[in-house]
N, C-alpha and C. Protein backbone atom coordinates (compact mmCIF):
# COMPACT_ATOMS: atom_id res chain seq x y z
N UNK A 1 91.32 -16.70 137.63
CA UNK A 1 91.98 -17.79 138.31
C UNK A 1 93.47 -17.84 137.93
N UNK A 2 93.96 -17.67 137.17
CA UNK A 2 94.92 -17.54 136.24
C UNK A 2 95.60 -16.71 136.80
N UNK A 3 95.25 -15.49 137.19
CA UNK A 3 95.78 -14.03 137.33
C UNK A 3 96.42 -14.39 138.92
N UNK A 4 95.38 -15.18 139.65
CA UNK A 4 95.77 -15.11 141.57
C UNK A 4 96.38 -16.04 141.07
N UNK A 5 96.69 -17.10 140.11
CA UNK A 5 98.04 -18.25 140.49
C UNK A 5 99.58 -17.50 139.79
N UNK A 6 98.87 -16.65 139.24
CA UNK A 6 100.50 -16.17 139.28
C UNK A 6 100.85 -14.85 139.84
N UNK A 7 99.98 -14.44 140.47
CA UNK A 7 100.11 -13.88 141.81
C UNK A 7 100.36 -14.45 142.85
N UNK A 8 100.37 -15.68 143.07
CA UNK A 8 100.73 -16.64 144.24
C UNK A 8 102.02 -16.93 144.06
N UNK A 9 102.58 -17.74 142.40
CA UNK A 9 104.00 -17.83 142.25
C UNK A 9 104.90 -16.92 142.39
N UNK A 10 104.17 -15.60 141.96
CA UNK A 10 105.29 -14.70 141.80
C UNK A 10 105.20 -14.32 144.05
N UNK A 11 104.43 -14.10 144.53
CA UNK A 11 104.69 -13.69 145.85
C UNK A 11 105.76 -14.86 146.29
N UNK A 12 105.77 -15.97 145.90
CA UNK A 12 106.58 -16.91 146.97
C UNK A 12 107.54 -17.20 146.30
N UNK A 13 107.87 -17.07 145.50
CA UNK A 13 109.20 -16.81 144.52
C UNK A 13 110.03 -15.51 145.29
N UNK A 14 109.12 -14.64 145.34
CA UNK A 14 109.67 -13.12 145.88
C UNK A 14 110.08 -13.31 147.31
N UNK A 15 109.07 -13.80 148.39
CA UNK A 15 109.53 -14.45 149.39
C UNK A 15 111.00 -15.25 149.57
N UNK A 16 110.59 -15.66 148.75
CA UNK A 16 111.89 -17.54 148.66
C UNK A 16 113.38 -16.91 148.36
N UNK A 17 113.16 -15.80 147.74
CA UNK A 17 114.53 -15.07 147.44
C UNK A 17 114.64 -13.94 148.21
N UNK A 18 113.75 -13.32 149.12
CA UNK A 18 113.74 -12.00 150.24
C UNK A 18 115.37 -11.71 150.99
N UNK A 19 116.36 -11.04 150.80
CA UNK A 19 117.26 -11.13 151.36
C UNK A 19 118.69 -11.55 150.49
N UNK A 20 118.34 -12.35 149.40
CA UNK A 20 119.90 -12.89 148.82
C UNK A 20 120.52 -12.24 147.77
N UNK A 21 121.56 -12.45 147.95
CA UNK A 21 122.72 -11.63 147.07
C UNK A 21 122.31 -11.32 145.61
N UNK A 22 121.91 -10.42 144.63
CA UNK A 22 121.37 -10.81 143.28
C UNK A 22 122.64 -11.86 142.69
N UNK A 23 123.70 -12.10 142.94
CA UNK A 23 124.14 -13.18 141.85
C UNK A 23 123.90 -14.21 142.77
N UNK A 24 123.43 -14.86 144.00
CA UNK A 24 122.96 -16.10 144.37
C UNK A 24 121.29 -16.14 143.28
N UNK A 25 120.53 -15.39 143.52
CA UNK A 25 119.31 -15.27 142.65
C UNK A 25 119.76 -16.13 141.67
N UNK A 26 120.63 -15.35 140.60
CA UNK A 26 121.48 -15.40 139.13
C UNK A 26 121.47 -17.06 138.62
N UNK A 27 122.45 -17.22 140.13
CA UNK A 27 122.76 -18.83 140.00
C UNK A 27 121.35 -19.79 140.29
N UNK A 28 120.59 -18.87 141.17
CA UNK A 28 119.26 -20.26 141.09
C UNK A 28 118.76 -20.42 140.10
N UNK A 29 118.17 -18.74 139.39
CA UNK A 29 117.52 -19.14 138.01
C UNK A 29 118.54 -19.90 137.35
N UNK A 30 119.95 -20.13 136.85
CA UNK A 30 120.46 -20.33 135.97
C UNK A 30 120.18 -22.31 136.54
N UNK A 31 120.75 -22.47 137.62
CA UNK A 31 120.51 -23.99 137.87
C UNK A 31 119.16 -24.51 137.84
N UNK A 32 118.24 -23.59 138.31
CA UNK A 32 116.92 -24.50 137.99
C UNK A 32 116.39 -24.17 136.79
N UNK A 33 116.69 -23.46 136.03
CA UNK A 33 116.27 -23.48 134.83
C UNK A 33 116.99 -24.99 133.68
N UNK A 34 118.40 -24.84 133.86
CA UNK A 34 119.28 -25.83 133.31
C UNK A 34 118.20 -27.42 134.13
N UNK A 35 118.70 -27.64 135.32
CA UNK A 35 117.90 -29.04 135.94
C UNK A 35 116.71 -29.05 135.60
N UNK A 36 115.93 -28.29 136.06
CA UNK A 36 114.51 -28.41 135.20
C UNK A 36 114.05 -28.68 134.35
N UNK A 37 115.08 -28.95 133.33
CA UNK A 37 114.75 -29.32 131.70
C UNK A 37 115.21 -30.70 131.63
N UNK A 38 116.07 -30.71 132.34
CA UNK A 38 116.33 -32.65 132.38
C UNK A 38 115.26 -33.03 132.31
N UNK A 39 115.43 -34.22 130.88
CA UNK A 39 114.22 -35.10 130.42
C UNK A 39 113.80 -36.26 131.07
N UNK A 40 114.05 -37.22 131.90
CA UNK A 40 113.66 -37.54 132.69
C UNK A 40 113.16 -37.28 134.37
N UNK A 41 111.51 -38.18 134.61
CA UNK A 41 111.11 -37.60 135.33
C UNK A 41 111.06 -37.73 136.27
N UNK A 42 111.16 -36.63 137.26
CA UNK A 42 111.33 -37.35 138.84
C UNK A 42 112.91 -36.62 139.18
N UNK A 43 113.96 -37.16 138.39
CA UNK A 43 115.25 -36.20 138.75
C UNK A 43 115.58 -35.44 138.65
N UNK A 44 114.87 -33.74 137.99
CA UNK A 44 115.38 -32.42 138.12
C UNK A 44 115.18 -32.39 139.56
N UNK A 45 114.54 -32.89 140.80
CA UNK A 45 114.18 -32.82 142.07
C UNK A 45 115.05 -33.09 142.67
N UNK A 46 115.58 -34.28 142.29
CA UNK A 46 116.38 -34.64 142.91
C UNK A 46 117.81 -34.09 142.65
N UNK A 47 118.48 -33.94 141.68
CA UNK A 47 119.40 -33.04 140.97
C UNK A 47 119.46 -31.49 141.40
N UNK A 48 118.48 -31.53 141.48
CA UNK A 48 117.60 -29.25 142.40
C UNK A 48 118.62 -29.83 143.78
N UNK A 49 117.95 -30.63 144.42
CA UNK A 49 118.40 -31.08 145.80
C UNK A 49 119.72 -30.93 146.28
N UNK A 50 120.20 -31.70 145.39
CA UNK A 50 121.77 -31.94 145.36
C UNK A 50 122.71 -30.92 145.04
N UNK A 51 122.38 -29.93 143.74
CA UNK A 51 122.76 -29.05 143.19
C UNK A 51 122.60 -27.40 144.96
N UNK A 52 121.69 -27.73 145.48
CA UNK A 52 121.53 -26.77 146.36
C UNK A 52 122.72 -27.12 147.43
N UNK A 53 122.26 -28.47 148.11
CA UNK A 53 123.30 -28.39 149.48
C UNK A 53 124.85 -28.66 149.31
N UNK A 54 125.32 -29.02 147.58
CA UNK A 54 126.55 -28.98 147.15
C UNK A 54 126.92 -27.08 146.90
N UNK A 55 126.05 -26.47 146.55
CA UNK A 55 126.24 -25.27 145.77
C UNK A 55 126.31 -23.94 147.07
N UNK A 56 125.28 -24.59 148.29
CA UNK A 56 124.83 -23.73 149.60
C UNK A 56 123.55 -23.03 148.79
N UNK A 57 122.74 -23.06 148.44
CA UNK A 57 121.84 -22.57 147.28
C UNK A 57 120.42 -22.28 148.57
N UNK A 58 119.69 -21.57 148.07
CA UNK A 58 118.50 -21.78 148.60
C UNK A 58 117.72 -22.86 148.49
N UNK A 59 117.39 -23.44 148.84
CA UNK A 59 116.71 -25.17 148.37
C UNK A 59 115.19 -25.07 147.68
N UNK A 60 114.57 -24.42 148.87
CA UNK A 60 113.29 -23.98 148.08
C UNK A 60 112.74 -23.07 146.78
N UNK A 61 114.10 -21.93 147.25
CA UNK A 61 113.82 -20.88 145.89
C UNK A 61 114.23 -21.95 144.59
N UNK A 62 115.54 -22.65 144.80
CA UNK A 62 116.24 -23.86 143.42
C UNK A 62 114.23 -24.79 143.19
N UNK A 63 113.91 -25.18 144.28
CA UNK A 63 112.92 -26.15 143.52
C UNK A 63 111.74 -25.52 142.96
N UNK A 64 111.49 -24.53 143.42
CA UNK A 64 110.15 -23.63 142.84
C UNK A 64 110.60 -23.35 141.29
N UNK A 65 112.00 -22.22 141.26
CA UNK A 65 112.04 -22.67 139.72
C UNK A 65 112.17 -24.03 138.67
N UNK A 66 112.48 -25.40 139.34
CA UNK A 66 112.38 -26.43 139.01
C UNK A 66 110.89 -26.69 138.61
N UNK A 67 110.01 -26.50 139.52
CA UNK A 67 108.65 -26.48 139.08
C UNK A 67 108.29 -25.76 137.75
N UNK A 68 108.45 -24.36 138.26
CA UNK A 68 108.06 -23.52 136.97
C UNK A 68 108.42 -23.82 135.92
N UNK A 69 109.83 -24.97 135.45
CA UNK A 69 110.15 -24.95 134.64
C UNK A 69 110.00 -26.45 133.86
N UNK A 70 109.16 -27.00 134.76
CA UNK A 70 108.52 -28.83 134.69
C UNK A 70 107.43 -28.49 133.27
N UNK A 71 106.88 -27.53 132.76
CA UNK A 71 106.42 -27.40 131.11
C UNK A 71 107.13 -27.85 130.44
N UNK A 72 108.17 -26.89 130.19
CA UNK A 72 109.35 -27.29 129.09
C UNK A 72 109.86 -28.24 129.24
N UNK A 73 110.02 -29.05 130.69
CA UNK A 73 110.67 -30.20 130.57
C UNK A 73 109.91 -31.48 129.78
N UNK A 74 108.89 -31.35 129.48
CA UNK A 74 107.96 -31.91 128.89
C UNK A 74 107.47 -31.54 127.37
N UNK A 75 107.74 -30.34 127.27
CA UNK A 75 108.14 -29.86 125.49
C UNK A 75 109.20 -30.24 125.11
N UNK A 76 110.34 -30.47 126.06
CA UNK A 76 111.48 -30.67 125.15
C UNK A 76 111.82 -31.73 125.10
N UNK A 77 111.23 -32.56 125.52
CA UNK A 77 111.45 -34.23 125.80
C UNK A 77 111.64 -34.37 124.62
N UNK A 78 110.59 -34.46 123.25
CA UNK A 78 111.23 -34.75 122.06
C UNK A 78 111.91 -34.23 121.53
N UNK A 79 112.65 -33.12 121.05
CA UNK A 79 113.15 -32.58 120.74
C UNK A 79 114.78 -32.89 121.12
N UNK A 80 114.78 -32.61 122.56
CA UNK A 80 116.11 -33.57 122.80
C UNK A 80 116.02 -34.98 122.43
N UNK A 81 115.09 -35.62 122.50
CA UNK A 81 115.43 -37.23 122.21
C UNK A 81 116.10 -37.10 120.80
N UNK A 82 115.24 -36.72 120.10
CA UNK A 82 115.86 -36.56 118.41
C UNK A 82 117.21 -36.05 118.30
N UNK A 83 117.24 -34.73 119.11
CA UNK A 83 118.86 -34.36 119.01
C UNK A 83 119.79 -35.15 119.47
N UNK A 84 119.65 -35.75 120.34
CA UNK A 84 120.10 -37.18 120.54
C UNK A 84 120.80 -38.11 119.81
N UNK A 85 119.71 -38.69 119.00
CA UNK A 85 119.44 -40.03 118.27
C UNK A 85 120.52 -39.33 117.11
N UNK A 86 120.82 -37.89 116.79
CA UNK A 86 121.80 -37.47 115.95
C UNK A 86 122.99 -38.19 116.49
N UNK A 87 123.01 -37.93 117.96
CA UNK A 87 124.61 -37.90 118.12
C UNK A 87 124.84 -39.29 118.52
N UNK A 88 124.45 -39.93 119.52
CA UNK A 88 123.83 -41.57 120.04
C UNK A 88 122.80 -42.12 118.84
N UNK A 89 123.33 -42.88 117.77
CA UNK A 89 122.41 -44.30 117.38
C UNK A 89 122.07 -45.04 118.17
N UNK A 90 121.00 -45.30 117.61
CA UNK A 90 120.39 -46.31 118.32
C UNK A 90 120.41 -47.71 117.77
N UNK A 91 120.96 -49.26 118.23
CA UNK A 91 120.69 -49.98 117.64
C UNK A 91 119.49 -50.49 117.34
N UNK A 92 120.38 -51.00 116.23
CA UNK A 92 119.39 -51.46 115.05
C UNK A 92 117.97 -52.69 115.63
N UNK A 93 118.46 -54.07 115.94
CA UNK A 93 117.53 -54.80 116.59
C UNK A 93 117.79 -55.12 117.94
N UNK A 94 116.86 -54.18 118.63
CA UNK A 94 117.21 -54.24 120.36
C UNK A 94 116.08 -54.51 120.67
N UNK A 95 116.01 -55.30 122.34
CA UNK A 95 114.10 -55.11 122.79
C UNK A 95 113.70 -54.18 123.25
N UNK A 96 113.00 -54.46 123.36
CA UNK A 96 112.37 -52.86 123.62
C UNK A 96 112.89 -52.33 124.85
N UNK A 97 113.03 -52.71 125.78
CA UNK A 97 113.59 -52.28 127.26
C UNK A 97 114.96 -51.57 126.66
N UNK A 98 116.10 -52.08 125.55
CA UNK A 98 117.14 -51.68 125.35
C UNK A 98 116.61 -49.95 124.07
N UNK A 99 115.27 -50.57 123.93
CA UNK A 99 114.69 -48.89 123.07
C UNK A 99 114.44 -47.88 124.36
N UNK A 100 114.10 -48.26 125.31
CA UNK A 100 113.53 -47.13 126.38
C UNK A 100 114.92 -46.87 126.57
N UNK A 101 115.94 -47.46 127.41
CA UNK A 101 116.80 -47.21 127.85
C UNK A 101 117.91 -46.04 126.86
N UNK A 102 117.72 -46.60 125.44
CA UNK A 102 118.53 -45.52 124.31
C UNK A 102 117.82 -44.61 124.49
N UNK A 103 116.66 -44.47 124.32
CA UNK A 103 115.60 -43.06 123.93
C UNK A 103 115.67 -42.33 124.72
N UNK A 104 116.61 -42.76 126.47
CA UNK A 104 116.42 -41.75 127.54
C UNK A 104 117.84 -41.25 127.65
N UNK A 105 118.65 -42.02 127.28
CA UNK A 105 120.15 -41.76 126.76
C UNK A 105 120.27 -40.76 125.93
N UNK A 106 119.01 -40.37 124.39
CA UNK A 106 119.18 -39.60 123.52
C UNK A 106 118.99 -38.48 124.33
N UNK A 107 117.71 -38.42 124.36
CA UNK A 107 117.28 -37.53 125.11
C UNK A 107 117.79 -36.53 126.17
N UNK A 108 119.19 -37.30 127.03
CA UNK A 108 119.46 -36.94 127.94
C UNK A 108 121.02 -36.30 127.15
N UNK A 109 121.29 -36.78 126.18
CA UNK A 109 122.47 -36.09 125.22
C UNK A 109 122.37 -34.73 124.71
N UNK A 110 121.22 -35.08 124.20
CA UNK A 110 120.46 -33.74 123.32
C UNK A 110 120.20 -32.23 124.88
N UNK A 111 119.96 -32.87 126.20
CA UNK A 111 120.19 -32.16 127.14
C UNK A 111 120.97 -31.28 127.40
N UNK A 112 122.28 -32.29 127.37
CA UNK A 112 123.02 -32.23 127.88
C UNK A 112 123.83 -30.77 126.74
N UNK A 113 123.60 -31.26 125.49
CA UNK A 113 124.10 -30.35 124.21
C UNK A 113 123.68 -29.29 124.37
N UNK A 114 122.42 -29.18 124.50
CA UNK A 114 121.62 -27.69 124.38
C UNK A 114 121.56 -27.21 126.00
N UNK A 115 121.59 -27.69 126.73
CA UNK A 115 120.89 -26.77 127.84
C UNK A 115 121.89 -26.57 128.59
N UNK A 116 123.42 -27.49 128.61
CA UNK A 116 124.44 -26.88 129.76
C UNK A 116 125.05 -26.07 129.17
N UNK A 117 125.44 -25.86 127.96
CA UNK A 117 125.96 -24.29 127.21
C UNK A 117 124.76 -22.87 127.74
N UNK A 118 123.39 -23.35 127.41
CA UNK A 118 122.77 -22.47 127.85
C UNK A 118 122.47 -21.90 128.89
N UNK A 119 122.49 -22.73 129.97
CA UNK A 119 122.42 -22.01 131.43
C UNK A 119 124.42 -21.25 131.48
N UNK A 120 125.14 -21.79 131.71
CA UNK A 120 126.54 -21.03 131.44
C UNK A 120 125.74 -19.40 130.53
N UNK A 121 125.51 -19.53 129.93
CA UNK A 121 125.32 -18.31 129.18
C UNK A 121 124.21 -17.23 129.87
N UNK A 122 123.47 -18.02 130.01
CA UNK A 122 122.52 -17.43 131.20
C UNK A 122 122.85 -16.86 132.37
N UNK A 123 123.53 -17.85 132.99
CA UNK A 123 124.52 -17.03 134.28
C UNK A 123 125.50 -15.99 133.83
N UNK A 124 126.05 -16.26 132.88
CA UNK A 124 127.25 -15.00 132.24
C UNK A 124 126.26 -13.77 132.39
N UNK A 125 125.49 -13.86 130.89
CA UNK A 125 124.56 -12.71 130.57
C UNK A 125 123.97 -11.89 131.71
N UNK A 126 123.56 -13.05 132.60
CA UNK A 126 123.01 -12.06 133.80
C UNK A 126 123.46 -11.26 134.66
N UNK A 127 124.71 -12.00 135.47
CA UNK A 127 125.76 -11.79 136.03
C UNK A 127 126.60 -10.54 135.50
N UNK A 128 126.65 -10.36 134.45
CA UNK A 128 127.28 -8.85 133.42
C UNK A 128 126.35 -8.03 134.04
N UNK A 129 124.64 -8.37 133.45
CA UNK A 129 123.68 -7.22 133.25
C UNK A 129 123.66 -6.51 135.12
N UNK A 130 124.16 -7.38 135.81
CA UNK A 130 123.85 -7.11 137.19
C UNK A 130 124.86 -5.94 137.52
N UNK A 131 126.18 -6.49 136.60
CA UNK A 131 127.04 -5.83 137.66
C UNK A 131 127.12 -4.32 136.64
N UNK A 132 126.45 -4.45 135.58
CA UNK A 132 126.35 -2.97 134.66
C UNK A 132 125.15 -2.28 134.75
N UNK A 133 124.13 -2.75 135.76
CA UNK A 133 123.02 -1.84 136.03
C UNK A 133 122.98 -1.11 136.56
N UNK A 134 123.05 0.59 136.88
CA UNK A 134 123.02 1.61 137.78
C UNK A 134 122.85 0.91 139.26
N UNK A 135 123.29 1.48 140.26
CA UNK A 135 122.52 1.27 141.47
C UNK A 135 121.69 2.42 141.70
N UNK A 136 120.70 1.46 142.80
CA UNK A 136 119.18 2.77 142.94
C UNK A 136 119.48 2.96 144.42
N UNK A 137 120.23 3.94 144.83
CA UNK A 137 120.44 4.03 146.32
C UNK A 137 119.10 4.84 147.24
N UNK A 138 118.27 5.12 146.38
CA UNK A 138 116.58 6.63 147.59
C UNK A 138 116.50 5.00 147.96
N UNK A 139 115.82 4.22 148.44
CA UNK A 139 115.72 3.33 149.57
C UNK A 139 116.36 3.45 150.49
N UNK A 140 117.65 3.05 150.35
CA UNK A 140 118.68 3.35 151.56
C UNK A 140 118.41 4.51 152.27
């Protein structure tokens, strides 16, 4: 079961990108990987969305990796919150509505720290490896 669902992702992934430039590819993985990790839920979708018809992006190929990448956005929820709470304190006696509201603030810091350096780097790295890979012209 396992094996045909990622035989299914990988065919419509392959589909979803049939035709585009490898550095448009470059830039989807790099944006839906980066949006996708945004810790709150519900807006890497919406952010995918936006990020596409501002960027001219593929929309569907941007949200499929948004999907694929809705795990981690859920592993890293704590992890950014904490990295966070380093950089954003939290006050001391707040109600609780003013605790949700910090904790999604941390969270979204600790994001913001780790994952927009990392996609930049991601697009670099790739973007190099593309343009230093042999070309394979026997197709043509």
């Amino acid at each position: 079961m396992r094996a045909a669902a990622i035989r299914l992702a990988t065919f419509r992934f392959a589909t979803a990108l049939h035709g585009l430039p490898p550095e448009t590819v470059v830039l989807i993985l790099a944006v839906g990987f980066v949006l996708g990790t945004f810790p709150v839920y519900g807006c890497p979708t919406l952010f995918c969305l936006l990020a596409a018809v501002a960027l001219r992006l593929n929309l569907p190929a941007l949200q499929l990796v948004n999907q694929l990448t809705s795990p981690l956005q859920i592993a890293l929820l704590v992890p950014f919150a904490r990295l966070g709470a380093r950089i954003v304190p939290s006050p001391a006696a707040a109600p609780a509505a003013w605790k949700l509201g910090t904790a999604a603030l941390q969270a979204i810091t600790g994001w913001f720290v780790v994952c927009v350096p990392l996609g930049i780097l991601l697009y670099a790295s790739l973007v190099c490896w593309l343009r230093l890979r042999p070309v394979d012209n026997r197709g043509a």
